[in-house]
C-alpha atoms as a PDB file:
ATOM      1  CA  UNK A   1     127.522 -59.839 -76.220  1.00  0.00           C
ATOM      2  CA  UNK A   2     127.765 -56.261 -75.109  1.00  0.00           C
ATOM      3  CA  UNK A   3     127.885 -55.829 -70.842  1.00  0.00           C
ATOM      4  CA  UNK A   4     124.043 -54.141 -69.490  1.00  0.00           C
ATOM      5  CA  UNK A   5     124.099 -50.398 -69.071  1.00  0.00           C
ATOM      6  CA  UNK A   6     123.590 -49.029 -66.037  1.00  0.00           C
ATOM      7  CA  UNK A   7     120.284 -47.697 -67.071  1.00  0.00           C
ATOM      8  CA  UNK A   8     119.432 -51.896 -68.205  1.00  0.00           C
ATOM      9  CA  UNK A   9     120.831 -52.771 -64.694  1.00  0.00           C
ATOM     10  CA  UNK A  10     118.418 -50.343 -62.730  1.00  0.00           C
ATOM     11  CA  UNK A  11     115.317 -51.553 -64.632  1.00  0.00           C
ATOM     12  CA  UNK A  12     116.004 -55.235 -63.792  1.00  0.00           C
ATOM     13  CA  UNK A  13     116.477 -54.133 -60.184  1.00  0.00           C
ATOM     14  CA  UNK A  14     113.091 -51.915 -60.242  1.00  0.00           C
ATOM     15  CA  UNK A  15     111.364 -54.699 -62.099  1.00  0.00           C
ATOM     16  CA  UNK A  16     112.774 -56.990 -59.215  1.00  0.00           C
ATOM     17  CA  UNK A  17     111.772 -54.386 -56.326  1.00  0.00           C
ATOM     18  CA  UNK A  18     108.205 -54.331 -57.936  1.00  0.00           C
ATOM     19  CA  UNK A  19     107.780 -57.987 -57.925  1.00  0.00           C
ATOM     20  CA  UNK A  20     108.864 -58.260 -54.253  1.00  0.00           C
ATOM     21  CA  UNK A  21     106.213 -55.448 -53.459  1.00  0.00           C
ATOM     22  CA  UNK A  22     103.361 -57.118 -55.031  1.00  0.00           C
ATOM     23  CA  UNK A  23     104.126 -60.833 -53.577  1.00  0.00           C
ATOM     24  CA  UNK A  24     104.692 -58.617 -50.003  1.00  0.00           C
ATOM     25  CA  UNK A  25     101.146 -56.904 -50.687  1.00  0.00           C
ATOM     26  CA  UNK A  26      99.183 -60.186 -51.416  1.00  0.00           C
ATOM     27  CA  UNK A  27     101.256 -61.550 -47.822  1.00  0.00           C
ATOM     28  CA  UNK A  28      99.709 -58.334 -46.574  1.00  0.00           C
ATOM     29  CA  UNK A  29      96.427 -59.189 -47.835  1.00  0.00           C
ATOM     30  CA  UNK A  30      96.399 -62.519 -46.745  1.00  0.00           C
ATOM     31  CA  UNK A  31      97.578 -61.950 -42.552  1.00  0.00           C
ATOM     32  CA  UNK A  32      95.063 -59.292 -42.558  1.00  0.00           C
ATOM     33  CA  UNK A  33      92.292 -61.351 -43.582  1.00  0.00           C
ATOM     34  CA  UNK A  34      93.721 -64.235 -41.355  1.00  0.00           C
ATOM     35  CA  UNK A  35      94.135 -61.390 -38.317  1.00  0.00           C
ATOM     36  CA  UNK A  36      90.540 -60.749 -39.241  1.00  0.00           C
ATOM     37  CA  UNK A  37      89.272 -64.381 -38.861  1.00  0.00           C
ATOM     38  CA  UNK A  38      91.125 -65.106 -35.698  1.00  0.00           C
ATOM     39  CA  UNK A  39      90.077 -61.931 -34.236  1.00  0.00           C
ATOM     40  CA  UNK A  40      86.131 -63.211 -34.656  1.00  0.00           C
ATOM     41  CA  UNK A  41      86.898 -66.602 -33.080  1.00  0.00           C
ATOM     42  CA  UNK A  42      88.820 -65.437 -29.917  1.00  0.00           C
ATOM     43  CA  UNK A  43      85.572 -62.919 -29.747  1.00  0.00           C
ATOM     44  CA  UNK A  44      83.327 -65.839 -30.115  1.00  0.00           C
ATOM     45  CA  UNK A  45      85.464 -68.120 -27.948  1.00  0.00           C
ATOM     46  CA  UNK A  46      85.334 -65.272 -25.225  1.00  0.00           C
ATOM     47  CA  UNK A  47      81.341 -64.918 -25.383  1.00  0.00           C
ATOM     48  CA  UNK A  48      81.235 -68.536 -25.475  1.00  0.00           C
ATOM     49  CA  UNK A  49      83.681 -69.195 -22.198  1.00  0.00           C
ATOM     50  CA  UNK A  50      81.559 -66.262 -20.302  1.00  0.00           C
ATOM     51  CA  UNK A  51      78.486 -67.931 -20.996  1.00  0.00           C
ATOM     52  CA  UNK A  52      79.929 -71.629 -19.696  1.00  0.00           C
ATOM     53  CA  UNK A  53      81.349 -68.959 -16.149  1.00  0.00           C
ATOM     54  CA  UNK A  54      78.039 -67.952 -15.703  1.00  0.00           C
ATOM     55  CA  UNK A  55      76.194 -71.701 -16.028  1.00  0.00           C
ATOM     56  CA  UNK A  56      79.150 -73.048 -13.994  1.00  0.00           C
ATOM     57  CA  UNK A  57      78.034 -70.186 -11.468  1.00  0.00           C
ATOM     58  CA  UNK A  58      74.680 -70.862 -11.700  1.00  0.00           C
ATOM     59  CA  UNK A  59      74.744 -74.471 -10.867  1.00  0.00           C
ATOM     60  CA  UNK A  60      77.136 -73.788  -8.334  1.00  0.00           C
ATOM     61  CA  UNK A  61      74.557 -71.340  -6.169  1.00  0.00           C
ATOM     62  CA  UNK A  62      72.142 -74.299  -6.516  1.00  0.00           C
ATOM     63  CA  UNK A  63      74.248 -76.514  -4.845  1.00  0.00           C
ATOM     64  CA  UNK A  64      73.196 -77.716  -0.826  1.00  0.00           C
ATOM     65  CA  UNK A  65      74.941 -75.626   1.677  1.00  0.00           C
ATOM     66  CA  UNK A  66      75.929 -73.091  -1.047  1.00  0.00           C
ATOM     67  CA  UNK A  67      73.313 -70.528   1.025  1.00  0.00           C
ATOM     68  CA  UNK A  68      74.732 -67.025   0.890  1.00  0.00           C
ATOM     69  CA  UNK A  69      75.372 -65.797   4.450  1.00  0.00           C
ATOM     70  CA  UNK A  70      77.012 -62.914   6.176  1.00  0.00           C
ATOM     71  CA  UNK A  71      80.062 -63.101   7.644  1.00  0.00           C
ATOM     72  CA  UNK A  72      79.951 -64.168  11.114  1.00  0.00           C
ATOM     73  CA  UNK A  73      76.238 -65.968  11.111  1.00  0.00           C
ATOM     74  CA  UNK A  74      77.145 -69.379  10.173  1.00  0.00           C
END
């Protein structure tokens, strides 16, 4: 069996390189579209928590002795 020429040898390495770059652009692919999902539920989780401050706040100007007064008066 006759040794690979060097021209043999560089196609299996390009045919290797290519490989690797296509299984790296579907890893691309897929932590963008996970960077995309997680991005929507931290936004959602934020909107959510700033609704829950704002009830929390609410409910906590309702409570007795919770009257806003200026400094000094009470």
């Amino acid at each position: 069996m006759a040794s690979p020429t060097q021209i043999e040898l560089i196609t299996e390495r390009v045919e290797r390189l290519l490989v690797r770059y296509q299984e790296q652009q579907r890893t691309n692919a897929l932590l963008s579209e996970q960077l995309t999902l997680l991005t929507h539920e931290r936004d959602s989780l934020k909107s959510r928590l700033s609704a829950a401050r704002a009830r929390v706040d609410a409910l906590l100007e309702r409570l007795p002795g919770n009257a806003t007064t200026p400094k000094g008066e009470a």
